[in-house]
PDB file of N, CA and C in Angstrom:
ATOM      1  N   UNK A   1     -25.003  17.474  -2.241  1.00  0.00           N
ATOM      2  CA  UNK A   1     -23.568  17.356  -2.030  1.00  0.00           C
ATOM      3  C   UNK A   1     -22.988  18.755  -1.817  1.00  0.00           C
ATOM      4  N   UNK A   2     -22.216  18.688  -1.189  1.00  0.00           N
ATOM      5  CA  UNK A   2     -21.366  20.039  -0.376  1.00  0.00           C
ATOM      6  C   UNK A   2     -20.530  20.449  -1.511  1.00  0.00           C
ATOM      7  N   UNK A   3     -20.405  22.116  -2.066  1.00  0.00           N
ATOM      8  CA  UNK A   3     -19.672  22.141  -3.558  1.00  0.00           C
ATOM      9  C   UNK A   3     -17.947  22.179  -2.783  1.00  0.00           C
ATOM     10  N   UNK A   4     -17.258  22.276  -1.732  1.00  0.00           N
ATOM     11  CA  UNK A   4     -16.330  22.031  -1.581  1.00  0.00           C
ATOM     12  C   UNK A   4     -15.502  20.293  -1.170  1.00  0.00           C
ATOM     13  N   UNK A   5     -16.785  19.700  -1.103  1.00  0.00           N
ATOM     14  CA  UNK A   5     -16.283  17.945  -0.577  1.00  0.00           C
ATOM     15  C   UNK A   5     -15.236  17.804  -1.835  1.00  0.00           C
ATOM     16  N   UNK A   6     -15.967  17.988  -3.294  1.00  0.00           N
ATOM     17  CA  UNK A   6     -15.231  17.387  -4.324  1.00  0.00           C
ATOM     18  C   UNK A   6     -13.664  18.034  -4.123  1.00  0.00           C
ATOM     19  N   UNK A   7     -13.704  19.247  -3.801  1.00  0.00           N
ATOM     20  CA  UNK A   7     -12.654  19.430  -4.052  1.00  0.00           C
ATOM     21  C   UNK A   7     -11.538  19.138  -2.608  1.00  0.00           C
ATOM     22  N   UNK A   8     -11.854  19.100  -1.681  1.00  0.00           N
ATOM     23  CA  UNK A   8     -11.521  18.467  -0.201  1.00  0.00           C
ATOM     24  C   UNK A   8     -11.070  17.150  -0.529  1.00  0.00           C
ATOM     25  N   UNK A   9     -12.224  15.931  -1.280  1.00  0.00           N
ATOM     26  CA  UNK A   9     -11.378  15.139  -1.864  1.00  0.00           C
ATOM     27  C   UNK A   9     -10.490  14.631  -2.626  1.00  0.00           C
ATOM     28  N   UNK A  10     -10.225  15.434  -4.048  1.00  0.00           N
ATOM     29  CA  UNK A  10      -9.259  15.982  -4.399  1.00  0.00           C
ATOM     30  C   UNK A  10      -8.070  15.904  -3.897  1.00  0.00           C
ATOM     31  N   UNK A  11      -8.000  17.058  -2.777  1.00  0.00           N
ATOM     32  CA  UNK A  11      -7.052  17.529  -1.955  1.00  0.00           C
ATOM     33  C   UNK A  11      -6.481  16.080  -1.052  1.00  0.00           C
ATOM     34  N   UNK A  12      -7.094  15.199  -0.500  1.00  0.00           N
ATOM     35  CA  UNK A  12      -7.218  14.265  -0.074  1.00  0.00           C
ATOM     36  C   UNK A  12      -6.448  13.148  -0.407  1.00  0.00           C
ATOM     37  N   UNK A  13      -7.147  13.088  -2.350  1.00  0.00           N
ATOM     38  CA  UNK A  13      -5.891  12.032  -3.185  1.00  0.00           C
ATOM     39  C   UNK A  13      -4.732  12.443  -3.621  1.00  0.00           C
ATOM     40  N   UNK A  14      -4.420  13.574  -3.912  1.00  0.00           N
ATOM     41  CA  UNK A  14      -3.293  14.099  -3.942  1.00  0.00           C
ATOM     42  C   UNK A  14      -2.324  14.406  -3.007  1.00  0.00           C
ATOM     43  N   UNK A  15      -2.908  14.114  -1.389  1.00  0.00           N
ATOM     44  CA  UNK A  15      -2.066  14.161  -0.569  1.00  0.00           C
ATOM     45  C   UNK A  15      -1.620  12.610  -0.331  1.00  0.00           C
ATOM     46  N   UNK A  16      -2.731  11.592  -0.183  1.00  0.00           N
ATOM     47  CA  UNK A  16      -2.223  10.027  -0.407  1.00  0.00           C
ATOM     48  C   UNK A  16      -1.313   9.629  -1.390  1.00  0.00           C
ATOM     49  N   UNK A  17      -1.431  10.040  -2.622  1.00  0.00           N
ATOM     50  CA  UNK A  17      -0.668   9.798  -3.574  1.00  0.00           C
ATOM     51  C   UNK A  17       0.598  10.154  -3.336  1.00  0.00           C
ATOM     52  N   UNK A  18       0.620  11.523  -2.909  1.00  0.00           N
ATOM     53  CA  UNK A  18       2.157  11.545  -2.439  1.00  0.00           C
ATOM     54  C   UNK A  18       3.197  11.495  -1.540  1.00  0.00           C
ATOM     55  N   UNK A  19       2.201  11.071  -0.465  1.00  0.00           N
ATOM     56  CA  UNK A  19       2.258  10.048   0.960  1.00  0.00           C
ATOM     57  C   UNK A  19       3.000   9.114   0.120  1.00  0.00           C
ATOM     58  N   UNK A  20       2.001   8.065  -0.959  1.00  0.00           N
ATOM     59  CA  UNK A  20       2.796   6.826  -1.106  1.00  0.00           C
ATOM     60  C   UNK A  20       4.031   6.771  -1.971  1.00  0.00           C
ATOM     61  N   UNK A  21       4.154   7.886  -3.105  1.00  0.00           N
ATOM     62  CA  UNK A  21       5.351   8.326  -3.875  1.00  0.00           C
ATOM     63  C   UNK A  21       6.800   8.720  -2.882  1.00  0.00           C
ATOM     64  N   UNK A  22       6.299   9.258  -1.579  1.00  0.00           N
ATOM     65  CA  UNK A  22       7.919  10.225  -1.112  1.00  0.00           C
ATOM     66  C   UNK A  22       7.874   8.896  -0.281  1.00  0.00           C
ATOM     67  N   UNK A  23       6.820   7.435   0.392  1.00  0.00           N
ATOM     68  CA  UNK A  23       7.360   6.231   0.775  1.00  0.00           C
ATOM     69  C   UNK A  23       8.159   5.534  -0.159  1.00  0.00           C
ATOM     70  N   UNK A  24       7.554   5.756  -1.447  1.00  0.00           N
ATOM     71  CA  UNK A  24       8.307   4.718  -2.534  1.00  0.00           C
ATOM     72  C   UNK A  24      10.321   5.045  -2.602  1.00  0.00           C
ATOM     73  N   UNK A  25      10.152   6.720  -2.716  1.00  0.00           N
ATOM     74  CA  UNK A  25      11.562   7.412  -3.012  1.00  0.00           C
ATOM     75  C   UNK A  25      12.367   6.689  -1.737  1.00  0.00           C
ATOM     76  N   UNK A  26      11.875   7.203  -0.268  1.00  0.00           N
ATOM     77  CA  UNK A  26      12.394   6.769   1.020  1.00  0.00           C
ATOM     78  C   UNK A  26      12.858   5.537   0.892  1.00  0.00           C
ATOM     79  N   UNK A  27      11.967   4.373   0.454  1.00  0.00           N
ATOM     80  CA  UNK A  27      12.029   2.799   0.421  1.00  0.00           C
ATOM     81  C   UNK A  27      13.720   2.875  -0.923  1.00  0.00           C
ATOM     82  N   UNK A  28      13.715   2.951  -1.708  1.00  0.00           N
ATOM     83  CA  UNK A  28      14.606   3.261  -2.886  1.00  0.00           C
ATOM     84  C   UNK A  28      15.851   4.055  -2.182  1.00  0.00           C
ATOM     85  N   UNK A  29      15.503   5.137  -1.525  1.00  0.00           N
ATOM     86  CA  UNK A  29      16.997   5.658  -1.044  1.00  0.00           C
ATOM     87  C   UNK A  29      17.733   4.593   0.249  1.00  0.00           C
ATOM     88  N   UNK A  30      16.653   4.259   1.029  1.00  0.00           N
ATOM     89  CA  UNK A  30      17.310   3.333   2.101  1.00  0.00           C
ATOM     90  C   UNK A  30      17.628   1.804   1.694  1.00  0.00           C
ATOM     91  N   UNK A  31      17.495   1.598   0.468  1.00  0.00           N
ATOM     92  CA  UNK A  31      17.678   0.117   0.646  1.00  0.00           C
ATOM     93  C   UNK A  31      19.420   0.307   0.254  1.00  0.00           C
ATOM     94  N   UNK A  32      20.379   1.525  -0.372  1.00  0.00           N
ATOM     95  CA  UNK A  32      21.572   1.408  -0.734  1.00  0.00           C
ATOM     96  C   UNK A  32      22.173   1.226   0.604  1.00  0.00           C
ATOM     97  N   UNK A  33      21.400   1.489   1.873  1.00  0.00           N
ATOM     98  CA  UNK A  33      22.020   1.143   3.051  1.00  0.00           C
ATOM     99  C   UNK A  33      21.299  -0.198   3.920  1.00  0.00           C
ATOM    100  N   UNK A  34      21.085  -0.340   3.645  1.00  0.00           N
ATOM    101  CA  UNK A  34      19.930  -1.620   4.412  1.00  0.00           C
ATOM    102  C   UNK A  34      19.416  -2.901   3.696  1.00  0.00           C
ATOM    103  N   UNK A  35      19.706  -3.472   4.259  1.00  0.00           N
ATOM    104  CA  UNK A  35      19.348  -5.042   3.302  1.00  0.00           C
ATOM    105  C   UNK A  35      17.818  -5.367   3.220  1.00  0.00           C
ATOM    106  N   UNK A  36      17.735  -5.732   2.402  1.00  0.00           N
ATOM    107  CA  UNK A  36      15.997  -6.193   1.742  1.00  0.00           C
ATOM    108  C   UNK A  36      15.344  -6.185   3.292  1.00  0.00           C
ATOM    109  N   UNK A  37      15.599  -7.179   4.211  1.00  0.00           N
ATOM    110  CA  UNK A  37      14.673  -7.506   5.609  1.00  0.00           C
ATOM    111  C   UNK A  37      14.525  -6.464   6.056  1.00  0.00           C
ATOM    112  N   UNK A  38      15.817  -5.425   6.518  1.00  0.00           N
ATOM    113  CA  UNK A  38      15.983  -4.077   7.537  1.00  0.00           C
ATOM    114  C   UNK A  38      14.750  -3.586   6.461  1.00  0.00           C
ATOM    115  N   UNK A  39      14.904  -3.106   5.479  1.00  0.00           N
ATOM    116  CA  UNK A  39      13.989  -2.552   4.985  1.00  0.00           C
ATOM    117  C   UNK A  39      12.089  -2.601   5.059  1.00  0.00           C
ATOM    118  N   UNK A  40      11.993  -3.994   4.664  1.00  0.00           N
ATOM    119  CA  UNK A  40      10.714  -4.712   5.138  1.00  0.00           C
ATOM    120  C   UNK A  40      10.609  -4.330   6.698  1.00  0.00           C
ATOM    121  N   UNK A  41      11.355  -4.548   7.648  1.00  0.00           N
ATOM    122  CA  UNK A  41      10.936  -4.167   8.996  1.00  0.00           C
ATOM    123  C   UNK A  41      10.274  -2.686   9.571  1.00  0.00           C
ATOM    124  N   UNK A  42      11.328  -2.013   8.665  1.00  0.00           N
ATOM    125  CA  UNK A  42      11.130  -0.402   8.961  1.00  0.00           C
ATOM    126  C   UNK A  42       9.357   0.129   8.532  1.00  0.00           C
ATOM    127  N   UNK A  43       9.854  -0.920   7.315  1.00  0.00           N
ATOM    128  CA  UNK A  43       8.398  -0.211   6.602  1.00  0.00           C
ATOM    129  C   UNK A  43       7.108  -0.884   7.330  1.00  0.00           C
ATOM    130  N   UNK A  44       6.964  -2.245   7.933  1.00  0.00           N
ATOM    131  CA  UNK A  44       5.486  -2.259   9.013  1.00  0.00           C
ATOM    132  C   UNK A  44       5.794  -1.992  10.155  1.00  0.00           C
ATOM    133  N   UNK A  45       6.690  -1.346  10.942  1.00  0.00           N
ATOM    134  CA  UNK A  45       6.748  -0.741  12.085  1.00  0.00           C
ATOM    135  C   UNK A  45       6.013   0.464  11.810  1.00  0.00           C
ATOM    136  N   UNK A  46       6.467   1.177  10.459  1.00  0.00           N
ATOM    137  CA  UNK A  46       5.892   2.741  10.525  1.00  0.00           C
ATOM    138  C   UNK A  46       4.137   2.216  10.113  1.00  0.00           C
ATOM    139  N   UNK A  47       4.215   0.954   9.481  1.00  0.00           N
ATOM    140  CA  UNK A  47       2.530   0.815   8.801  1.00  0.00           C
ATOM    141  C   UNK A  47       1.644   0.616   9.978  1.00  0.00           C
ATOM    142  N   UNK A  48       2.896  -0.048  10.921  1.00  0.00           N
ATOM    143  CA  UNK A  48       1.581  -0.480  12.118  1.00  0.00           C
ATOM    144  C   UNK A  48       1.716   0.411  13.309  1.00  0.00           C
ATOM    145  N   UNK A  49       2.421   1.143  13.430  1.00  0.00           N
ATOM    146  CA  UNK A  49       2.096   2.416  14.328  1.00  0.00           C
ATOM    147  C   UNK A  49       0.949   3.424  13.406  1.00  0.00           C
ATOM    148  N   UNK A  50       0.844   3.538  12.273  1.00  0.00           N
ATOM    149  CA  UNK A  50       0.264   4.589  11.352  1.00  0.00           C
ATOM    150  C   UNK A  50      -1.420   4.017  11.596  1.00  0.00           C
ATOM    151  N   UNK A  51      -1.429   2.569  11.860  1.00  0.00           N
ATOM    152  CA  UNK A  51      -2.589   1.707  11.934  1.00  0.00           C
ATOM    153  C   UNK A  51      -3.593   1.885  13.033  1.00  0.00           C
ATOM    154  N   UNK A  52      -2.238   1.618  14.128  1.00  0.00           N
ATOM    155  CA  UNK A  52      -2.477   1.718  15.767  1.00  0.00           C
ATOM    156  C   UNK A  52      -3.179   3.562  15.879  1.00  0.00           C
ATOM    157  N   UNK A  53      -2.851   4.286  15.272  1.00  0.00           N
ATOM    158  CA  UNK A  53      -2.859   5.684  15.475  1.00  0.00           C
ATOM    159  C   UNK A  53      -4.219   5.545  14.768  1.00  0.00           C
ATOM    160  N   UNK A  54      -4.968   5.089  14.158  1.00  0.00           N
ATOM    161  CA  UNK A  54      -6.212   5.092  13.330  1.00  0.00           C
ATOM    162  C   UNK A  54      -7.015   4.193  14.256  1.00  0.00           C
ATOM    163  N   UNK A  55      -6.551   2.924  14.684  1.00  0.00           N
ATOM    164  CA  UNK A  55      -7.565   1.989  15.555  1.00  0.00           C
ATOM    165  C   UNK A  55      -7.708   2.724  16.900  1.00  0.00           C
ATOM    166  N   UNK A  56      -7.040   3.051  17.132  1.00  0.00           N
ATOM    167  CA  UNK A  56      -7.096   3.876  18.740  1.00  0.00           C
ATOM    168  C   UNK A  56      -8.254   4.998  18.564  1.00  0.00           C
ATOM    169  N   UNK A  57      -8.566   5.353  17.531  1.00  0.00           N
ATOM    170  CA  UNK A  57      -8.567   6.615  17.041  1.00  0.00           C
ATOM    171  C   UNK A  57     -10.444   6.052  17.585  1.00  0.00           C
ATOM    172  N   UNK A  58     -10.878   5.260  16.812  1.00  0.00           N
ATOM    173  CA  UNK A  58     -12.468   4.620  17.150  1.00  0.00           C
ATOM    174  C   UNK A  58     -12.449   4.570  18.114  1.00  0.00           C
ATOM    175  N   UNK A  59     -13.884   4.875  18.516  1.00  0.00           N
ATOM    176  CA  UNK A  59     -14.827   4.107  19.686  1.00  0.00           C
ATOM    177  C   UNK A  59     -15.011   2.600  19.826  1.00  0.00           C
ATOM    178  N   UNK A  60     -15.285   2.188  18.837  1.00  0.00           N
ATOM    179  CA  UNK A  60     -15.516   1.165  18.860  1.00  0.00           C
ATOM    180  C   UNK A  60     -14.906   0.136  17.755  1.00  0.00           C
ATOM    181  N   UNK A  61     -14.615  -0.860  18.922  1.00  0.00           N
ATOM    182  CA  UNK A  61     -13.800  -1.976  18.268  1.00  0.00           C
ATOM    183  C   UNK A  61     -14.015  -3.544  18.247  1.00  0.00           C
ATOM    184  N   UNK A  62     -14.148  -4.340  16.876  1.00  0.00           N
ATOM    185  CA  UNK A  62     -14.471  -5.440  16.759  1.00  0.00           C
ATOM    186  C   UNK A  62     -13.267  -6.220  17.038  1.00  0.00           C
ATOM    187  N   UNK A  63     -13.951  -7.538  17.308  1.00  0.00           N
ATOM    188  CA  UNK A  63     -12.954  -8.543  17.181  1.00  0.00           C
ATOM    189  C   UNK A  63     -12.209  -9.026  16.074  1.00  0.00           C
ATOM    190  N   UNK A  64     -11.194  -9.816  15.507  1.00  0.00           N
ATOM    191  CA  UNK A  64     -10.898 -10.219  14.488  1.00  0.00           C
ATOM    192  C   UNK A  64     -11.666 -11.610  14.225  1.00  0.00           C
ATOM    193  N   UNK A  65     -11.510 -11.950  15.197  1.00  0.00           N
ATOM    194  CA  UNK A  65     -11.819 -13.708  14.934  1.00  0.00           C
ATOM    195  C   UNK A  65     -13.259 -14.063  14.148  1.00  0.00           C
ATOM    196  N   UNK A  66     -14.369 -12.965  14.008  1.00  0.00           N
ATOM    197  CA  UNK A  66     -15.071 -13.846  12.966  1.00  0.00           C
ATOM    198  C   UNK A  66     -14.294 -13.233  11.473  1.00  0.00           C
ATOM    199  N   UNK A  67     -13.739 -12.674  11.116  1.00  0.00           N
ATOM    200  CA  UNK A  67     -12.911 -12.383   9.935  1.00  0.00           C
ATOM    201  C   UNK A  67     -12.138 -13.076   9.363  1.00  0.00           C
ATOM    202  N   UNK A  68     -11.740 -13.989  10.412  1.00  0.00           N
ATOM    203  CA  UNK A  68     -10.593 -14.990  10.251  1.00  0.00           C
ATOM    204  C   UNK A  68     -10.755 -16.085   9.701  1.00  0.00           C
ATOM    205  N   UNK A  69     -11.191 -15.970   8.510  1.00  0.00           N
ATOM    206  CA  UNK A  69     -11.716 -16.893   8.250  1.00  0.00           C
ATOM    207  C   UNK A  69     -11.066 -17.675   6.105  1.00  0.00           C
ATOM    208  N   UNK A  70     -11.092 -19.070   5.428  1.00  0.00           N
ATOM    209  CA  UNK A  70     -10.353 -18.925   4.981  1.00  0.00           C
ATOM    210  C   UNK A  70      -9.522 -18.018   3.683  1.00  0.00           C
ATOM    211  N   UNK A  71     -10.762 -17.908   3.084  1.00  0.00           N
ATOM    212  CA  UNK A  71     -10.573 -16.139   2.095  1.00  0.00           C
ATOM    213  C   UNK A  71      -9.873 -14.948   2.884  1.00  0.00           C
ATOM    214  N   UNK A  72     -10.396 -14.799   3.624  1.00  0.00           N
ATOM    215  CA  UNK A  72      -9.539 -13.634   4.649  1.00  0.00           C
ATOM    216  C   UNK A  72      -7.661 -13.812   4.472  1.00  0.00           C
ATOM    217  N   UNK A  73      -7.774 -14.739   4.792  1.00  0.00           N
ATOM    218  CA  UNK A  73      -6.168 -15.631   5.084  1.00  0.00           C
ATOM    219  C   UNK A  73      -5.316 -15.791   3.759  1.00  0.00           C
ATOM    220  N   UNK A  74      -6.160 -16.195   2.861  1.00  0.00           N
ATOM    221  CA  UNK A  74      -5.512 -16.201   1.125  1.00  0.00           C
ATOM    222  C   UNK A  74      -5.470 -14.877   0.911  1.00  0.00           C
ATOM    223  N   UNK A  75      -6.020 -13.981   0.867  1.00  0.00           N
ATOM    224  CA  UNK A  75      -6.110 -12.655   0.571  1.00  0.00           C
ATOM    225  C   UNK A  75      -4.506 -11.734   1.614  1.00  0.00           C
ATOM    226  N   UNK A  76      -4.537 -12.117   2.577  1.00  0.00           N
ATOM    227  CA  UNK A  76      -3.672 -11.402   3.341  1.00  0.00           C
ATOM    228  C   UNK A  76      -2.631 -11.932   2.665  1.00  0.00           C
ATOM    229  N   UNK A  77      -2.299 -13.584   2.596  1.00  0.00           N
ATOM    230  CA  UNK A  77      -1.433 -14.273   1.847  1.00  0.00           C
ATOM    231  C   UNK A  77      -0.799 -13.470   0.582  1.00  0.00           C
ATOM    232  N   UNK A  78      -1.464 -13.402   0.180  1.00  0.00           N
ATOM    233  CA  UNK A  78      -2.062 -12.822  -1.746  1.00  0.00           C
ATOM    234  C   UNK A  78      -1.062 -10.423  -1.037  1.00  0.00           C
ATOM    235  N   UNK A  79      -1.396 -10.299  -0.417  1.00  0.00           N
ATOM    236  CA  UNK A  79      -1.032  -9.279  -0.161  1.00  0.00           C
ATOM    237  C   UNK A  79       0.400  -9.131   0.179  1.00  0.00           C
ATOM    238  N   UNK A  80       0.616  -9.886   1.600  1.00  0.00           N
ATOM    239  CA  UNK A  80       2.116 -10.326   1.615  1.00  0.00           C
ATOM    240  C   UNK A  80       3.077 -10.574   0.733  1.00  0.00           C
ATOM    241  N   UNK A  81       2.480 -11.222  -0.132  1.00  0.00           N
ATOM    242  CA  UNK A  81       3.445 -11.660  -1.465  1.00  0.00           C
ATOM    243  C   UNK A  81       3.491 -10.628  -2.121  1.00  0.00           C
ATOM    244  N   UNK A  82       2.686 -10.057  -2.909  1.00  0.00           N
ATOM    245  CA  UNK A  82       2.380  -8.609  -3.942  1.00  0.00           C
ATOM    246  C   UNK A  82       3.610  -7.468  -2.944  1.00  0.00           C
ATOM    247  N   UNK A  83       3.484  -7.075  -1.758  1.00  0.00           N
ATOM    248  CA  UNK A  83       4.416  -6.597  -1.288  1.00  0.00           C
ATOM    249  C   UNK A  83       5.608  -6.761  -1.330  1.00  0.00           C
ATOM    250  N   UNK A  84       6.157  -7.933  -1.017  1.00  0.00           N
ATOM    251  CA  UNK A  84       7.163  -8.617  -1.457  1.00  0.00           C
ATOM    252  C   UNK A  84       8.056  -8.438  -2.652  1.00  0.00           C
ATOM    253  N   UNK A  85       6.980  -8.635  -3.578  1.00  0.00           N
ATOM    254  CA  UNK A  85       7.108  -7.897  -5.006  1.00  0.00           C
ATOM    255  C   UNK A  85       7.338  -6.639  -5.284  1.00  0.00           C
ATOM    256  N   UNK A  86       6.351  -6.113  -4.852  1.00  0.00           N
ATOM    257  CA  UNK A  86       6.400  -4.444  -5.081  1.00  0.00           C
ATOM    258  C   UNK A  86       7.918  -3.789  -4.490  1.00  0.00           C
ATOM    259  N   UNK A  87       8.399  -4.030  -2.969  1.00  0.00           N
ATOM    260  CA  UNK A  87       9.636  -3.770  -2.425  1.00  0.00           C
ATOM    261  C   UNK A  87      10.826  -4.407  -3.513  1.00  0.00           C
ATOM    262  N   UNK A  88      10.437  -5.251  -4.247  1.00  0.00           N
ATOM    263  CA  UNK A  88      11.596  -6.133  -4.472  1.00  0.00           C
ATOM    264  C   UNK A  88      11.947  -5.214  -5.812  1.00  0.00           C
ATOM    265  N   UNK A  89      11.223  -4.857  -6.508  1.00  0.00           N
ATOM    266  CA  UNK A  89      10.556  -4.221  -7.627  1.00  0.00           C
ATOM    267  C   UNK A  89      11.469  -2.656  -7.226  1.00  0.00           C
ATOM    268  N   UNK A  90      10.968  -2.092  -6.204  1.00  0.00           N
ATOM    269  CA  UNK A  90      11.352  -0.955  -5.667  1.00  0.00           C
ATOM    270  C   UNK A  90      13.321  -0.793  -5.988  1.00  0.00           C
ATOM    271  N   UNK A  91      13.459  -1.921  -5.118  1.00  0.00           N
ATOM    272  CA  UNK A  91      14.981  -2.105  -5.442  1.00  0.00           C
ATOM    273  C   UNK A  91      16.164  -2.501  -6.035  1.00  0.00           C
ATOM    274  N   UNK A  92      15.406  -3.265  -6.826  1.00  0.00           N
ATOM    275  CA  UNK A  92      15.655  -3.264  -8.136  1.00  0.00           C
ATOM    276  C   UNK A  92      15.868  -2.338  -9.766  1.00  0.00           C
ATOM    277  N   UNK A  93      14.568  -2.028 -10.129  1.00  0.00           N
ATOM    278  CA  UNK A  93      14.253  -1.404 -10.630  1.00  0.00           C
ATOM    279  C   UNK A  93      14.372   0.267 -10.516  1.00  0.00           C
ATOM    280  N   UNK A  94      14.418   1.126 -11.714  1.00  0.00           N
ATOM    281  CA  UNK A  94      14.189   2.634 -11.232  1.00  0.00           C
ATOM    282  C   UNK A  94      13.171   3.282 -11.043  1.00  0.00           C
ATOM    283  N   UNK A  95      12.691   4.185 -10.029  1.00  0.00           N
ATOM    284  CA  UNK A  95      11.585   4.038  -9.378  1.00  0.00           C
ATOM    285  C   UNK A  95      10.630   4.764 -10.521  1.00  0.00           C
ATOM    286  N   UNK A  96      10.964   5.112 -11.516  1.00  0.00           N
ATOM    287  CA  UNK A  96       9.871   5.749 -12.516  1.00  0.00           C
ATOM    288  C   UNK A  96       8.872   4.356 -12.860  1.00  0.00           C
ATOM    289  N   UNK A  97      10.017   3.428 -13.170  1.00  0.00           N
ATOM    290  CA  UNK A  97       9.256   1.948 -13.968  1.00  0.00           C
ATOM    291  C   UNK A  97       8.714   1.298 -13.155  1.00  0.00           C
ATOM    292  N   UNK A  98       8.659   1.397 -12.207  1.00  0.00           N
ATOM    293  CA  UNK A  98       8.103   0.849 -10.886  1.00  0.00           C
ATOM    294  C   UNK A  98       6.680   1.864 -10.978  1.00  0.00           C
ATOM    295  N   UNK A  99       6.719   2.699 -10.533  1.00  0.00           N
ATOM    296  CA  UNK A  99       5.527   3.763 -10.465  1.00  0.00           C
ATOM    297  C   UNK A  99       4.817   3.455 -11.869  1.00  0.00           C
ATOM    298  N   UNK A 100       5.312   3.668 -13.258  1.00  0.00           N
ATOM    299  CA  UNK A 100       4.442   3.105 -14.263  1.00  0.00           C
ATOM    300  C   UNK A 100       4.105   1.826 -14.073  1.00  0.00           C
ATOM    301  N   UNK A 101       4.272   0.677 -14.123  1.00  0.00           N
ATOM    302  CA  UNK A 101       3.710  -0.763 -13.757  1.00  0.00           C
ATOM    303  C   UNK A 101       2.578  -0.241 -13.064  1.00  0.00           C
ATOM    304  N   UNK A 102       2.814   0.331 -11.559  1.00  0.00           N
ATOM    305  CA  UNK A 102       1.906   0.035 -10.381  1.00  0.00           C
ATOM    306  C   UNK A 102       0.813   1.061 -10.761  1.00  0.00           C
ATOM    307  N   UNK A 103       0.842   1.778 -11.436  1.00  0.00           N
ATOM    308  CA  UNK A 103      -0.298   2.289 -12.442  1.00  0.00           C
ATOM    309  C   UNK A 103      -0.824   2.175 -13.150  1.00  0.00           C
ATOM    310  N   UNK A 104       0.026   1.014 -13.882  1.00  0.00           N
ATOM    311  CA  UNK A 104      -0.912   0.919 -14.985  1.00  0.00           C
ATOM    312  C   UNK A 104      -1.183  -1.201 -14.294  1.00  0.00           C
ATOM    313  N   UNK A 105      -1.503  -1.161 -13.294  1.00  0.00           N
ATOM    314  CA  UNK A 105      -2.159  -2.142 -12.608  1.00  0.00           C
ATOM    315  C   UNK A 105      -3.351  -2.287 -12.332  1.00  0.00           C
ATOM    316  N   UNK A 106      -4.244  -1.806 -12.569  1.00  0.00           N
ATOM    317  CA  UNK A 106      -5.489  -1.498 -12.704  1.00  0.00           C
ATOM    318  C   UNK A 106      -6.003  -2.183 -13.947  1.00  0.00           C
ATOM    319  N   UNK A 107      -5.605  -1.185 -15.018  1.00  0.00           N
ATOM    320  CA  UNK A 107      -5.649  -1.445 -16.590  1.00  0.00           C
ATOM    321  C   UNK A 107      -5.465  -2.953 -16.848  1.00  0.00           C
ATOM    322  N   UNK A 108      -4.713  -3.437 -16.535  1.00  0.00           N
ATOM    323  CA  UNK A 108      -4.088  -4.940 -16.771  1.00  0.00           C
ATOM    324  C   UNK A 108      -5.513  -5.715 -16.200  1.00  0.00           C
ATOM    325  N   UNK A 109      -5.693  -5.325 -14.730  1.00  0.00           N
ATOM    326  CA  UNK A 109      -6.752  -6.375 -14.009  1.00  0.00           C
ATOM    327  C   UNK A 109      -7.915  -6.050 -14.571  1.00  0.00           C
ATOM    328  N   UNK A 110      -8.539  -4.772 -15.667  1.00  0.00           N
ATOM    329  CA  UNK A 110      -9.640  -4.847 -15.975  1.00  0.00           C
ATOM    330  C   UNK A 110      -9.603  -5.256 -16.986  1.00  0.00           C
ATOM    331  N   UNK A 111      -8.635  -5.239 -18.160  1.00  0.00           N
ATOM    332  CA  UNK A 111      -8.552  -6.226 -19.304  1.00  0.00           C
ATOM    333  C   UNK A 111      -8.440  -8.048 -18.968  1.00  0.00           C
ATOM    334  N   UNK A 112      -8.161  -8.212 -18.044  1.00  0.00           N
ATOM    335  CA  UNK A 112      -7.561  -9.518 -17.904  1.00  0.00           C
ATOM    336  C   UNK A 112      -9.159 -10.374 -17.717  1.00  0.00           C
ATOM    337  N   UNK A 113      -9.993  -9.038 -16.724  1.00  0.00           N
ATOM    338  CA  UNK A 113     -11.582  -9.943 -16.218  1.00  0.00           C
ATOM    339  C   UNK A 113     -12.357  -9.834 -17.360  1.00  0.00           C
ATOM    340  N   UNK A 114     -12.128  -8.389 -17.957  1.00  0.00           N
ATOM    341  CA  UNK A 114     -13.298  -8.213 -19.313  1.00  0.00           C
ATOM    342  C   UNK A 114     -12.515  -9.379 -20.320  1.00  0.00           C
ATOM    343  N   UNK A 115     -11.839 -10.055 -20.166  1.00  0.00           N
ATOM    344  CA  UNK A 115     -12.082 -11.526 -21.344  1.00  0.00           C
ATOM    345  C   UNK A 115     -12.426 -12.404 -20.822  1.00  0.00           C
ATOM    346  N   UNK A 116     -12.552 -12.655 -19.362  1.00  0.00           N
ATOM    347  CA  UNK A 116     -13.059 -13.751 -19.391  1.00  0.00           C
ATOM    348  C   UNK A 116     -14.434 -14.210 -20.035  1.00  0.00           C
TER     349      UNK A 116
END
């Protein structure tokens, strides 16, 4: 292993992390002007240009349609909604208690499987 990867990655999560923190603040400052939908819109226009800029980005590209399949579909389902939440959460809530929850979301889902 390369002795700078670790720290490249590092550098890496700390830049995602606060990619998704100054989206969270953005999402929170614009909703005092924009109604729940305007909001939702803004935010997968920028997700799916940010997407398009990554798929373009490959050589090579699969189809969707064997993916499409019905787990695939509950799961996207299952995502849609959690979003839903999370925005709703966003604007509601102050964005500290929001950021604690969605952190300590992890914790919850590994206690919840280690009883079964």
């Amino acid at each position: 292993m390369h002795p700078h990867s670790n720290i490249r990655g590092s550098l890496f999560m700390a830049v995602g992390m606060a990619s998704f923190t100054m989206n969270d603040a953005i999402t929170k400052e614009m909703s005092s002007e924009m109604n729940f939908g305007q909001v939702m819109l803004v935010r997968g226009v920028f997700a799916m240009l940010l997407m398009a800029a990554l798929f373009f980005r490959r050589t090579k590209v699969r189809a969707l349609t064997p993916v499409m399949v019905k787990p695939v579909a509950l799961r996207v389902a299952a995502e849609v909604a959690g979003t839903i939440a999370f925005l709703t959460a966003i604007v509601h809530l102050p964005l500290a208690n929001t950021a604690a929850i969605f952190q300590a979301l992890p914790l919850a889902v590994t206690l919840a499987r280690r009883r079964k």
